[in-house]
N, C-alpha and C. Protein backbone atom coordinates (compact mmCIF):
# COMPACT_ATOMS: atom_id res chain seq x y z
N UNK A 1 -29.73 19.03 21.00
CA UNK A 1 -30.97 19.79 20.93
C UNK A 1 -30.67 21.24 21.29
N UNK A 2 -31.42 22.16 20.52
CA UNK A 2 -31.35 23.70 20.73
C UNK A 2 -32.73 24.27 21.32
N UNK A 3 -32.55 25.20 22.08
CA UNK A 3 -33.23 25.49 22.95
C UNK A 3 -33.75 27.30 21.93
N UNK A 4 -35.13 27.92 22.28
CA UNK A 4 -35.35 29.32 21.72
C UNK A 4 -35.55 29.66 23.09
N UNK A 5 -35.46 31.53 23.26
CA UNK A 5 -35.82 32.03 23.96
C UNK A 5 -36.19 33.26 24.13
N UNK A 6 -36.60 34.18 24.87
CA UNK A 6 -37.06 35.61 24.34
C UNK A 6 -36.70 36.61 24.92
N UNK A 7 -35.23 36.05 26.12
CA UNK A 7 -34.05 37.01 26.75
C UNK A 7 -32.93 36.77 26.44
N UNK A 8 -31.77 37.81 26.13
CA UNK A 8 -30.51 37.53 25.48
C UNK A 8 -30.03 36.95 26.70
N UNK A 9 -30.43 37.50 28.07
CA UNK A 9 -29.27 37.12 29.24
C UNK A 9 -29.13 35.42 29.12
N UNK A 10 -30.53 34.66 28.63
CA UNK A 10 -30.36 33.13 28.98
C UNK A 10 -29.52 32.53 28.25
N UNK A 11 -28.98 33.10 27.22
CA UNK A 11 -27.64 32.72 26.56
C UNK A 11 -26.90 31.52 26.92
N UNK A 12 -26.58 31.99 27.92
CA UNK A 12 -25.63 31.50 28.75
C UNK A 12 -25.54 30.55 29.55
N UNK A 13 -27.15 29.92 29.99
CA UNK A 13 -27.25 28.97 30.61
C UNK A 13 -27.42 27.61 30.08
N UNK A 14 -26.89 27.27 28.65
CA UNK A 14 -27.34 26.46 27.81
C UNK A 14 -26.38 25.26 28.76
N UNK A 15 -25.35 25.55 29.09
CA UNK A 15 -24.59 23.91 29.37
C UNK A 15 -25.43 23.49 31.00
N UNK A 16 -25.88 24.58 31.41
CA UNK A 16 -26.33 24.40 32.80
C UNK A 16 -27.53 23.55 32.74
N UNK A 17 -28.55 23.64 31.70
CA UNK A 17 -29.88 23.04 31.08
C UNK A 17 -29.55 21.70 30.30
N UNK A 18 -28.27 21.72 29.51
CA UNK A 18 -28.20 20.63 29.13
C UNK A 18 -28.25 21.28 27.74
N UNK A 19 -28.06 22.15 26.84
CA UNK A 19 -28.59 22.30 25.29
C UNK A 19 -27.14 22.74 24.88
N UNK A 20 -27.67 22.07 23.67
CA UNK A 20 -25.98 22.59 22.82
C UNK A 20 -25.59 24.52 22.23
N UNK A 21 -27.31 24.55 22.10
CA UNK A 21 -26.90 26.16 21.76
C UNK A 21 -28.58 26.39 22.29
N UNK A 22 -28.23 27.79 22.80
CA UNK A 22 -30.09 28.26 23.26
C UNK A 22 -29.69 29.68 22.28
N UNK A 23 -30.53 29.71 21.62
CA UNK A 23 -30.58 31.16 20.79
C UNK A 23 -31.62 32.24 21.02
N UNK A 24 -31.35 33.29 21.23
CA UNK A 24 -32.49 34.50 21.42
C UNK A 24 -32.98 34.91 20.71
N UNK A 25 -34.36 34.77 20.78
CA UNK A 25 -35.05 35.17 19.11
C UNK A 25 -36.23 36.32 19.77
N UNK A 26 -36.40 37.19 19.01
CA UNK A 26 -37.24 38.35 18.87
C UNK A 26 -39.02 38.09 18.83
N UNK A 27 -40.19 38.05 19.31
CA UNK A 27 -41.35 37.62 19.21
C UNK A 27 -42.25 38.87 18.44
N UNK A 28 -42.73 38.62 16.94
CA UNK A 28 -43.81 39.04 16.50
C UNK A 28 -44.98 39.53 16.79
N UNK A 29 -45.71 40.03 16.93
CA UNK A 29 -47.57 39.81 17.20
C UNK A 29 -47.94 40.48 16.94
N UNK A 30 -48.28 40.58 15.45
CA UNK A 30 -48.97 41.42 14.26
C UNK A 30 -50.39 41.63 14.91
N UNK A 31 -50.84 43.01 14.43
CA UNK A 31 -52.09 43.53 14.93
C UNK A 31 -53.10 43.07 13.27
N UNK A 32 -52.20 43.18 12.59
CA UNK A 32 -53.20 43.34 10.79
C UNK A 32 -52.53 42.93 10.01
N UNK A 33 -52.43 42.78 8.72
CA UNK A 33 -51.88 42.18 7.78
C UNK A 33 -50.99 42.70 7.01
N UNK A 34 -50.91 44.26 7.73
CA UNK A 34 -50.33 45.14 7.05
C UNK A 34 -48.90 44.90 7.88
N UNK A 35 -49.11 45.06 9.52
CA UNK A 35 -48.53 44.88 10.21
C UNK A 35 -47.45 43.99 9.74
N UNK A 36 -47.73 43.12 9.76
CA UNK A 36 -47.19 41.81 9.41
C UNK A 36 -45.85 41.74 8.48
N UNK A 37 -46.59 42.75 7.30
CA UNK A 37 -45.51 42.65 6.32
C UNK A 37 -44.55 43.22 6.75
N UNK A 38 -44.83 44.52 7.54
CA UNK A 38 -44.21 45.93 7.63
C UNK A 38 -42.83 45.15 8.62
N UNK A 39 -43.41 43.90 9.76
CA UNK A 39 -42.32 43.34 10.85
C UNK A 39 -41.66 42.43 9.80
N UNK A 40 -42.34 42.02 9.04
CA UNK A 40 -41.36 40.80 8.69
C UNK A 40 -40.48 40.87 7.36
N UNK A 41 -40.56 42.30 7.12
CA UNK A 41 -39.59 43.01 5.96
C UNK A 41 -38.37 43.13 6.14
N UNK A 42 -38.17 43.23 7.68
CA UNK A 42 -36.73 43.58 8.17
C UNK A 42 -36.00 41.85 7.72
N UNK A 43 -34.85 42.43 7.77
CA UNK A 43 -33.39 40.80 7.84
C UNK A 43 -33.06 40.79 8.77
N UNK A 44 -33.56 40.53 9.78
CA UNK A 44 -32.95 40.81 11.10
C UNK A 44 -32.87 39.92 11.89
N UNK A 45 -32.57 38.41 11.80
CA UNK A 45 -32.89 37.20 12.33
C UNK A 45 -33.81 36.00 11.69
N UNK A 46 -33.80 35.44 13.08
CA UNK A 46 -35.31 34.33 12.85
C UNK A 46 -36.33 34.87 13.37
N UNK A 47 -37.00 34.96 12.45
CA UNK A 47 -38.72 35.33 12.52
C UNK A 47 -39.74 34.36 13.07
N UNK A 48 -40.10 34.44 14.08
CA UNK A 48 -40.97 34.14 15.15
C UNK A 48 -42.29 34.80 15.38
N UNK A 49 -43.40 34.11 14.93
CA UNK A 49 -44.62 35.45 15.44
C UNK A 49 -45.61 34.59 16.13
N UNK A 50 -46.29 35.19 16.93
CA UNK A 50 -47.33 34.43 18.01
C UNK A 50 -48.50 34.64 16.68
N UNK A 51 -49.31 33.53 16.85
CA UNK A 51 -50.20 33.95 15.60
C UNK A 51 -51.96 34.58 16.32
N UNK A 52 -52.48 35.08 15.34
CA UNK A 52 -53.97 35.48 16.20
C UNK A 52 -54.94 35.33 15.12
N UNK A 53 -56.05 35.26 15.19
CA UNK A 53 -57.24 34.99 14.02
C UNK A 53 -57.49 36.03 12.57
N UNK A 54 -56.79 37.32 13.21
CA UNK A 54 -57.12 38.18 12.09
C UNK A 54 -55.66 38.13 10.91
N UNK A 55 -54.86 36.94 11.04
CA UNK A 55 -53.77 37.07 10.53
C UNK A 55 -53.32 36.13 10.26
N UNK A 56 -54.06 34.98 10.94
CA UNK A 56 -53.87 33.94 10.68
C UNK A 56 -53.12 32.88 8.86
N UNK A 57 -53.91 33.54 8.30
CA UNK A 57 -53.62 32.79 6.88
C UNK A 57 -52.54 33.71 6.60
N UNK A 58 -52.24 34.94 6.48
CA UNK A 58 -51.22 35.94 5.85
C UNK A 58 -49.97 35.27 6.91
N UNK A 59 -50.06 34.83 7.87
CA UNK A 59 -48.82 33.94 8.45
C UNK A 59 -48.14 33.16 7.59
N UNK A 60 -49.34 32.02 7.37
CA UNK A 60 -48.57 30.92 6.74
C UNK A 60 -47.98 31.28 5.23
N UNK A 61 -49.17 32.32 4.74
CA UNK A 61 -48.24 32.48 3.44
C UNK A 61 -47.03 33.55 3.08
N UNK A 62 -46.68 33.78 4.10
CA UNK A 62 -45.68 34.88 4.26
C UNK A 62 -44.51 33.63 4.46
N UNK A 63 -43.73 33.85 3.29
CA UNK A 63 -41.83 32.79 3.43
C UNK A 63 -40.93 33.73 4.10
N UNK A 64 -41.09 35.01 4.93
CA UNK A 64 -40.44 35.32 5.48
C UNK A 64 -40.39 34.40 6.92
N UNK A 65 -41.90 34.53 7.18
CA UNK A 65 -42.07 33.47 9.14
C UNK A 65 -40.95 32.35 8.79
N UNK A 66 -40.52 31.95 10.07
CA UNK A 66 -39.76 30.93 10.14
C UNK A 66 -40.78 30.22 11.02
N UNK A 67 -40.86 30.68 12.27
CA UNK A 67 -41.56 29.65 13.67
C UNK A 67 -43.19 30.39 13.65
N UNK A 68 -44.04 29.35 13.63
CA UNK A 68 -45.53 30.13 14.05
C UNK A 68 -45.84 29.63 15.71
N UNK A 69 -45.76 30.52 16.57
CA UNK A 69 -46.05 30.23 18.11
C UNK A 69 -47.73 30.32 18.62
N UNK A 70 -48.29 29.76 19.60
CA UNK A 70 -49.48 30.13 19.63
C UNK A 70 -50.79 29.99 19.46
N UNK A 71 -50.62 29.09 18.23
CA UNK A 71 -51.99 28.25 17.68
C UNK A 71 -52.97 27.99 18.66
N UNK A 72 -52.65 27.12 19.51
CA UNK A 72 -53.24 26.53 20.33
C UNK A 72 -54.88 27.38 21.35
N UNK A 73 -53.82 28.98 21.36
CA UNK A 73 -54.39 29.71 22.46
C UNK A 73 -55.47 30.75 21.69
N UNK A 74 -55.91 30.51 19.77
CA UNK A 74 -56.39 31.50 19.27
C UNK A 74 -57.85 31.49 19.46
N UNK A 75 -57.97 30.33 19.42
CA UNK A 75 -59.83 30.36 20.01
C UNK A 75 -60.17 30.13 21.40
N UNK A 76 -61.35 30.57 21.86
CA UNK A 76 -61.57 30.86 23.13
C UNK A 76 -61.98 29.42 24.02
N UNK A 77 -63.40 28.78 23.34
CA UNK A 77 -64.00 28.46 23.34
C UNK A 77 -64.03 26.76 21.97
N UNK A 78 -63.44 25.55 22.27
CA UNK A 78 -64.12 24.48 21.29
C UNK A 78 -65.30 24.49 20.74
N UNK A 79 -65.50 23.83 19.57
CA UNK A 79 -67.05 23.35 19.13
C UNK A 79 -67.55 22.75 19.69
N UNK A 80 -68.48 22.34 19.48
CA UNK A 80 -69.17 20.88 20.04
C UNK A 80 -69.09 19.64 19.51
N UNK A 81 -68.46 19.31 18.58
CA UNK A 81 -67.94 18.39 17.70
C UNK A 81 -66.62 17.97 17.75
N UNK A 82 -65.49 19.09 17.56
CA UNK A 82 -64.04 18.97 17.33
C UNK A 82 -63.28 20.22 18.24
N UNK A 83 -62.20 19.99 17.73
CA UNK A 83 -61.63 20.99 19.07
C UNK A 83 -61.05 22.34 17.62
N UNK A 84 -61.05 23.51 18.18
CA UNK A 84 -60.42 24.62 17.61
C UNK A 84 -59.61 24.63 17.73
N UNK A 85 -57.71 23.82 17.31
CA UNK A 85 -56.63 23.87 17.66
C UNK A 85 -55.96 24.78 17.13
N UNK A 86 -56.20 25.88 16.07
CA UNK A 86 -56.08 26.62 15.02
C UNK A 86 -54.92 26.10 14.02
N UNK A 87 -54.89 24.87 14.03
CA UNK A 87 -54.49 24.49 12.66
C UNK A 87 -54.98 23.93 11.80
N UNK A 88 -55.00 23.68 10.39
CA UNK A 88 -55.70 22.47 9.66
C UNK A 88 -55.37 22.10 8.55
N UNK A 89 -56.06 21.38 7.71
CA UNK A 89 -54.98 20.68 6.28
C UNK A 89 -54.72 21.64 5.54
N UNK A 90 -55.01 22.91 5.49
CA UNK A 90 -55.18 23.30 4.59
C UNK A 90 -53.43 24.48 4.88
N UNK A 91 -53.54 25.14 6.56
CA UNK A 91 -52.51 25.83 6.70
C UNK A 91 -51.41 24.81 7.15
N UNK A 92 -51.28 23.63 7.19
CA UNK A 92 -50.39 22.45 6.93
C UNK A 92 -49.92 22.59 5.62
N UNK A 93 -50.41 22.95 4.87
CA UNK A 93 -50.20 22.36 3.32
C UNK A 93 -49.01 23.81 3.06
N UNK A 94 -49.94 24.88 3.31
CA UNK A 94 -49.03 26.07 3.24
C UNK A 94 -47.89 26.08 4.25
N UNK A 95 -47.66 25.90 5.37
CA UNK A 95 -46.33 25.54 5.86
C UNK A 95 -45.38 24.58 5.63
N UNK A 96 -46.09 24.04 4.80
CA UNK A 96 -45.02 23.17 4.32
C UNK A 96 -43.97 23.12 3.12
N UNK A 97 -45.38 24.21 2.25
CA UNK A 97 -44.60 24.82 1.40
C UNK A 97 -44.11 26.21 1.45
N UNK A 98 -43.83 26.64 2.28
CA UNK A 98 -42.96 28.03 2.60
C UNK A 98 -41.93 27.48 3.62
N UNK A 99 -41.94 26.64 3.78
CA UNK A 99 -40.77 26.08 4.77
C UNK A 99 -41.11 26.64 6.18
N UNK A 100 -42.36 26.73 7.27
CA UNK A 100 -42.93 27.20 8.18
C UNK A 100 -43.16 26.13 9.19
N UNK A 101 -41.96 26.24 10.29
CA UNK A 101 -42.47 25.23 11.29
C UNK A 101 -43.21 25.73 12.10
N UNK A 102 -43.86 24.77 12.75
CA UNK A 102 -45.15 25.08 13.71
C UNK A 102 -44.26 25.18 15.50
N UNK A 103 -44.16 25.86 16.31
CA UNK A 103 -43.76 26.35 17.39
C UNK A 103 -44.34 25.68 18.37
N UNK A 104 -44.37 24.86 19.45
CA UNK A 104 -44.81 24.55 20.88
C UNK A 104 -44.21 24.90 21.82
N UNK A 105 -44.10 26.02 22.30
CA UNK A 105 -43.87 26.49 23.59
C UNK A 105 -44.32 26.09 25.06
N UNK A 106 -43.16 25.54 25.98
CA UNK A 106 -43.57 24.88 27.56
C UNK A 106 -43.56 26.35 28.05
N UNK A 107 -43.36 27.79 27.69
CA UNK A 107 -44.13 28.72 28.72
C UNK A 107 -45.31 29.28 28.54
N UNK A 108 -45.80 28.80 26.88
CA UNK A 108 -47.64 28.96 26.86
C UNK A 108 -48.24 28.17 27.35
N UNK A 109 -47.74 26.81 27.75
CA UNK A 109 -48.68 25.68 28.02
C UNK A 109 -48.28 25.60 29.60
N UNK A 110 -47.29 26.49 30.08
CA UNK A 110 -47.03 26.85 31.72
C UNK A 110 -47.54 27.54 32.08
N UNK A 111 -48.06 28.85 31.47
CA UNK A 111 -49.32 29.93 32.01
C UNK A 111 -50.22 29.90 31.28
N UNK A 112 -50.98 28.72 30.90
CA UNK A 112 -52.14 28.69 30.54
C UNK A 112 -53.01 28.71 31.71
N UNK A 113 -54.31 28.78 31.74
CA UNK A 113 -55.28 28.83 32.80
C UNK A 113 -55.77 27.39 32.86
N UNK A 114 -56.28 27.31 31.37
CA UNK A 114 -57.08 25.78 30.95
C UNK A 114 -55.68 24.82 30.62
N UNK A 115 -54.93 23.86 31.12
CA UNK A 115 -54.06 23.25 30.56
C UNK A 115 -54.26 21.98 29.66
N UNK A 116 -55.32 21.36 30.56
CA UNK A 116 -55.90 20.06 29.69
C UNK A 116 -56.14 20.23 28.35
N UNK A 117 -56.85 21.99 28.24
CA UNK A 117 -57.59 22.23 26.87
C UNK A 117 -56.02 22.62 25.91
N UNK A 118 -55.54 23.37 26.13
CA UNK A 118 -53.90 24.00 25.77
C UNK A 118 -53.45 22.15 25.00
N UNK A 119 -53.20 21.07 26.22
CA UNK A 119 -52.20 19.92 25.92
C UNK A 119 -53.07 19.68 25.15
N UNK A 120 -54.88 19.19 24.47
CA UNK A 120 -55.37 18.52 23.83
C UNK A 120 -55.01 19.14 22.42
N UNK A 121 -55.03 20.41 22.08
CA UNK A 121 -54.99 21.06 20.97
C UNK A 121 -53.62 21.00 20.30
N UNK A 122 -52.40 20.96 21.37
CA UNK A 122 -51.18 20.94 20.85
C UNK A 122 -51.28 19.73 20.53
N UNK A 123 -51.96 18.65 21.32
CA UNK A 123 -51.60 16.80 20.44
C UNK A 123 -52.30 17.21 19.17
N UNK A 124 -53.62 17.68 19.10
CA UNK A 124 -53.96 17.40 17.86
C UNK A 124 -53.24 18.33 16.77
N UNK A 125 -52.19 19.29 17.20
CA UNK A 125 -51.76 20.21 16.10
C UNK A 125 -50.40 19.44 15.80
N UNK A 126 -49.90 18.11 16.51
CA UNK A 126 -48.73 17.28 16.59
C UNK A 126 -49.00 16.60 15.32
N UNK A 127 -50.29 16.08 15.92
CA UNK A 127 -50.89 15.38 14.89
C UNK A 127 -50.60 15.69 13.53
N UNK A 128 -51.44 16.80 13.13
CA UNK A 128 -52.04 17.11 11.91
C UNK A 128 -50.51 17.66 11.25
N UNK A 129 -49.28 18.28 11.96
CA UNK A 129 -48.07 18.45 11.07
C UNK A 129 -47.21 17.42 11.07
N UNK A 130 -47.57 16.28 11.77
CA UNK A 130 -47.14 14.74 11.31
C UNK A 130 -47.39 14.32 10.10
N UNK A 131 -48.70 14.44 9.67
CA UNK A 131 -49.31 13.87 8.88
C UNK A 131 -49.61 14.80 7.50
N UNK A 132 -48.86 15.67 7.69
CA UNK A 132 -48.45 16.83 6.44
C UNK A 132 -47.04 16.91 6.31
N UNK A 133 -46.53 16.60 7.36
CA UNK A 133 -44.67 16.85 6.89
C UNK A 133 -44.27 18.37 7.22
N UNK A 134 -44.65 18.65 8.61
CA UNK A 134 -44.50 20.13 8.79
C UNK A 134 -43.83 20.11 10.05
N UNK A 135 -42.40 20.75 9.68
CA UNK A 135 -41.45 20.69 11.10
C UNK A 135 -41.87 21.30 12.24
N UNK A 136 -41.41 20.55 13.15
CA UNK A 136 -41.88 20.77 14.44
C UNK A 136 -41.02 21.63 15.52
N UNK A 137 -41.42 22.61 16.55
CA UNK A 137 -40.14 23.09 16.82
C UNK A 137 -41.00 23.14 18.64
N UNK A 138 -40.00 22.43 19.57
CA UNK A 138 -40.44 22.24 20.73
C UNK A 138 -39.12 22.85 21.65
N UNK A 139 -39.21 24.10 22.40
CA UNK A 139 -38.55 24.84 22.91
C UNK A 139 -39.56 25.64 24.48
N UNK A 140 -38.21 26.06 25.13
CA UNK A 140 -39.06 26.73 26.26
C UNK A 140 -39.52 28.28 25.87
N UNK A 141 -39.17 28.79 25.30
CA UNK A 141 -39.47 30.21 24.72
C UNK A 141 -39.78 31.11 25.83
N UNK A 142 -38.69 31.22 26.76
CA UNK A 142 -38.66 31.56 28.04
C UNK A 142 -38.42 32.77 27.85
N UNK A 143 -38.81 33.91 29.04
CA UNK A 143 -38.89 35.26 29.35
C UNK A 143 -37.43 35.22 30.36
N UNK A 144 -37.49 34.55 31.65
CA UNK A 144 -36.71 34.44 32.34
C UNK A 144 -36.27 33.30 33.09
N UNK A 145 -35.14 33.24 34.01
CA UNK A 145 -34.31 31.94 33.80
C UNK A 145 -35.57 31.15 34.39
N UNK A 146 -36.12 31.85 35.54
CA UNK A 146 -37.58 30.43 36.34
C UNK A 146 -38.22 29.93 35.21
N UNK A 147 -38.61 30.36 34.16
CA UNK A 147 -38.97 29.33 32.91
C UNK A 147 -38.40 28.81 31.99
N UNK A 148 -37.01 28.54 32.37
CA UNK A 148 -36.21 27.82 31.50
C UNK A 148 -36.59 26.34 31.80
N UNK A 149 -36.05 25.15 31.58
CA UNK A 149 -36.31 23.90 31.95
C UNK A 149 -35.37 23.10 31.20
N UNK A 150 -35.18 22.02 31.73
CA UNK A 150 -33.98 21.25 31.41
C UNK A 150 -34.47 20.37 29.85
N UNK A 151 -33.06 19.86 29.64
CA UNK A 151 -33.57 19.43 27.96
C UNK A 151 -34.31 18.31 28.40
N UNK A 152 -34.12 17.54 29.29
CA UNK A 152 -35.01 16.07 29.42
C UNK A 152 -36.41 16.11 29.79
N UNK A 153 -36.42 17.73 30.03
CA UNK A 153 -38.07 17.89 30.81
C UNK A 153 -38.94 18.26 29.16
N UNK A 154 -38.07 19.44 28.34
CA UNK A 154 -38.83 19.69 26.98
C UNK A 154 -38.84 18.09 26.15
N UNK A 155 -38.15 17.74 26.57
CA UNK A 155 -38.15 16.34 25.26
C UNK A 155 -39.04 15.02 26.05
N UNK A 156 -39.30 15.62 27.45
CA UNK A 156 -40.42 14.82 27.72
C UNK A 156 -42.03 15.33 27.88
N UNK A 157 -41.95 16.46 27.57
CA UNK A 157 -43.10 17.62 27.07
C UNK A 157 -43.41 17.20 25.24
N UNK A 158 -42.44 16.91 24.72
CA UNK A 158 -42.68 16.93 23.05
C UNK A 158 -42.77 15.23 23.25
N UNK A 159 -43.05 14.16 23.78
CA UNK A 159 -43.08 12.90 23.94
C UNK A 159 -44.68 12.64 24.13
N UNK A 160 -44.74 13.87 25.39
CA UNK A 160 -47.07 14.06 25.83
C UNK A 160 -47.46 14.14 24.66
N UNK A 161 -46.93 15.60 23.99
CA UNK A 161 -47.72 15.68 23.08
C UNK A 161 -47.64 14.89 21.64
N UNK A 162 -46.82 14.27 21.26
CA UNK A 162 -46.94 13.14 20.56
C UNK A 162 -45.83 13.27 19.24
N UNK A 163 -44.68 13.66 19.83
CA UNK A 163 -43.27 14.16 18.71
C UNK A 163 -42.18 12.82 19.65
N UNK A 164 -41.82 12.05 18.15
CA UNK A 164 -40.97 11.16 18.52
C UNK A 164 -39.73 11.81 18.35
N UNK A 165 -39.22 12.40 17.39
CA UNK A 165 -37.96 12.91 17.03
C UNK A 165 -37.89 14.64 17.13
N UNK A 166 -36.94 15.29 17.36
CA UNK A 166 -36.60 16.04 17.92
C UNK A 166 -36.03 17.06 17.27
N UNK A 167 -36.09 17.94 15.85
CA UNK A 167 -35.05 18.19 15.38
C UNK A 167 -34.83 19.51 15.23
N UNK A 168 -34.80 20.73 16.44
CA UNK A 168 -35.04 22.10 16.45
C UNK A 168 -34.33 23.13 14.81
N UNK A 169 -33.12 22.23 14.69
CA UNK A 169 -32.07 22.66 14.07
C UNK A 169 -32.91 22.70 12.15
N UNK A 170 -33.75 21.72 11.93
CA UNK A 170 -33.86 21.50 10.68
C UNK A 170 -35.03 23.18 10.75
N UNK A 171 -35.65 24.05 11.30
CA UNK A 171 -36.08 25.32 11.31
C UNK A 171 -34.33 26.12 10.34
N UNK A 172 -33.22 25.36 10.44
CA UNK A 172 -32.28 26.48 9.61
C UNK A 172 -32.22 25.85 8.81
N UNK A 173 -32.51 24.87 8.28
CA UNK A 173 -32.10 23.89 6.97
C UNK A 173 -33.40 24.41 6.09
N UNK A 174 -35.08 24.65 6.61
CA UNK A 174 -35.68 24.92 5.64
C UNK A 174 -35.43 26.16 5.14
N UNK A 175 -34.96 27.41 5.76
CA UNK A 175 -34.57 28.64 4.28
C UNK A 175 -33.26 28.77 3.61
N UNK A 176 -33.21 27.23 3.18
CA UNK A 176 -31.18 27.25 2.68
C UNK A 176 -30.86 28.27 1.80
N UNK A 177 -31.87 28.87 1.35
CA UNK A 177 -31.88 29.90 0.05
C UNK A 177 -31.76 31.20 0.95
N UNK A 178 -32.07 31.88 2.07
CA UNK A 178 -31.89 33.03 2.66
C UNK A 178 -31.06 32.43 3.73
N UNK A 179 -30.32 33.82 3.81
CA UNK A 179 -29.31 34.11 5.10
C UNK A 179 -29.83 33.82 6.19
N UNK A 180 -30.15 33.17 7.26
CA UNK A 180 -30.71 33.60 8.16
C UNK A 180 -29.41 33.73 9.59
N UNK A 181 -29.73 34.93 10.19
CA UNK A 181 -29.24 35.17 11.27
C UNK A 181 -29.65 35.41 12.19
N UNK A 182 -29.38 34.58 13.64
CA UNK A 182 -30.08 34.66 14.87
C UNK A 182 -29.12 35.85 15.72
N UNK A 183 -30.25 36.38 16.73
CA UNK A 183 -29.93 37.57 17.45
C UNK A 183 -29.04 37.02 18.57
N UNK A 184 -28.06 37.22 18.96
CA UNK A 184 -27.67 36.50 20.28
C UNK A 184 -26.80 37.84 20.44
């Protein structure tokens, strides 16, 4: 298992955690749609973007994104009916066909405020890219080493939320057609 993260220094602590490779990847967070294009024009790695409501759809249909981070945290407030996890069949369908895995991060769901609400939305966003065929990518996406965590703790974090298999690595198998190169 491979570990993401969002400091080059944690490099290095991959045998200490237990991961075969932890890679440093660069974080997105488009203001507009313009934005968006303008970050994700560069070749400059794996493309990672936290997603937000005004950008939401130009995410999924952009085949540059590799990882979408974030979902979980875009609405404020549930319905009264169903929960706002910000995913659904429809941006399932489009990640699946741009080759767009969906991101779960243990340091959004570590500084969340609401956690119960955070874990319910990530099961149901487990869910719904189960049941579309949309890779899954479960990493600490750590700032610094205190939020790193061992591989048995993330793979028992992606177990809550309802991921039997594990496969960080198939995020490089879906753009076999582009170069992709990670920042380390």
């Amino acid at each position: 298992m491979m570990d993401f993260v969002l400091n080059k220094d944690l490099a290095g602590l991959r045998k200490k955690f237990g991961f075969e490779r932890i890679y440093c990847v660069d974080l997105i967070e488009p203001k507009d749609a313009d934005d968006l294009k303008r970050k994700t024009s560069k070749d400059d790695g794996l493309v990672v973007v936290r997603a937000n409501n005004a950008v939401l759809r130009g995410i999924f249909e952009n085949k540059r994104v590799d990882i979408v981070l974030g979902l979980e945290s875009i609405e404020e407030r549930d319905d009264l009916h169903y929960r706002k996890s910000g995913l659904d069949h429809i941006l399932c369908g489009l990640a699946n066909k741009n080759g767009i895995s969906v991101g779960f991060s243990f340091y959004d769901f570590l500084n969340a405020r609401d956690k119960g609400k955070i874990l319910g939305r990530m099961m149901q966003n487990a869910k719904l890219c189960k049941k579309y065929k949309v890779n899954i990518v479960v990493a600490s996406f750590a700032k610094d080493k205190y939020d790193l965590r061992l591989r048995n703790d993330l793979e028992a974090f992606g177990r809550v939320i309802g991921i039997d298999k594990f496969d960080n690595t198939k995020v490089f198998k879906l753009k076999e057609n582009r170069d992709i190169k990670v920042i380390e």
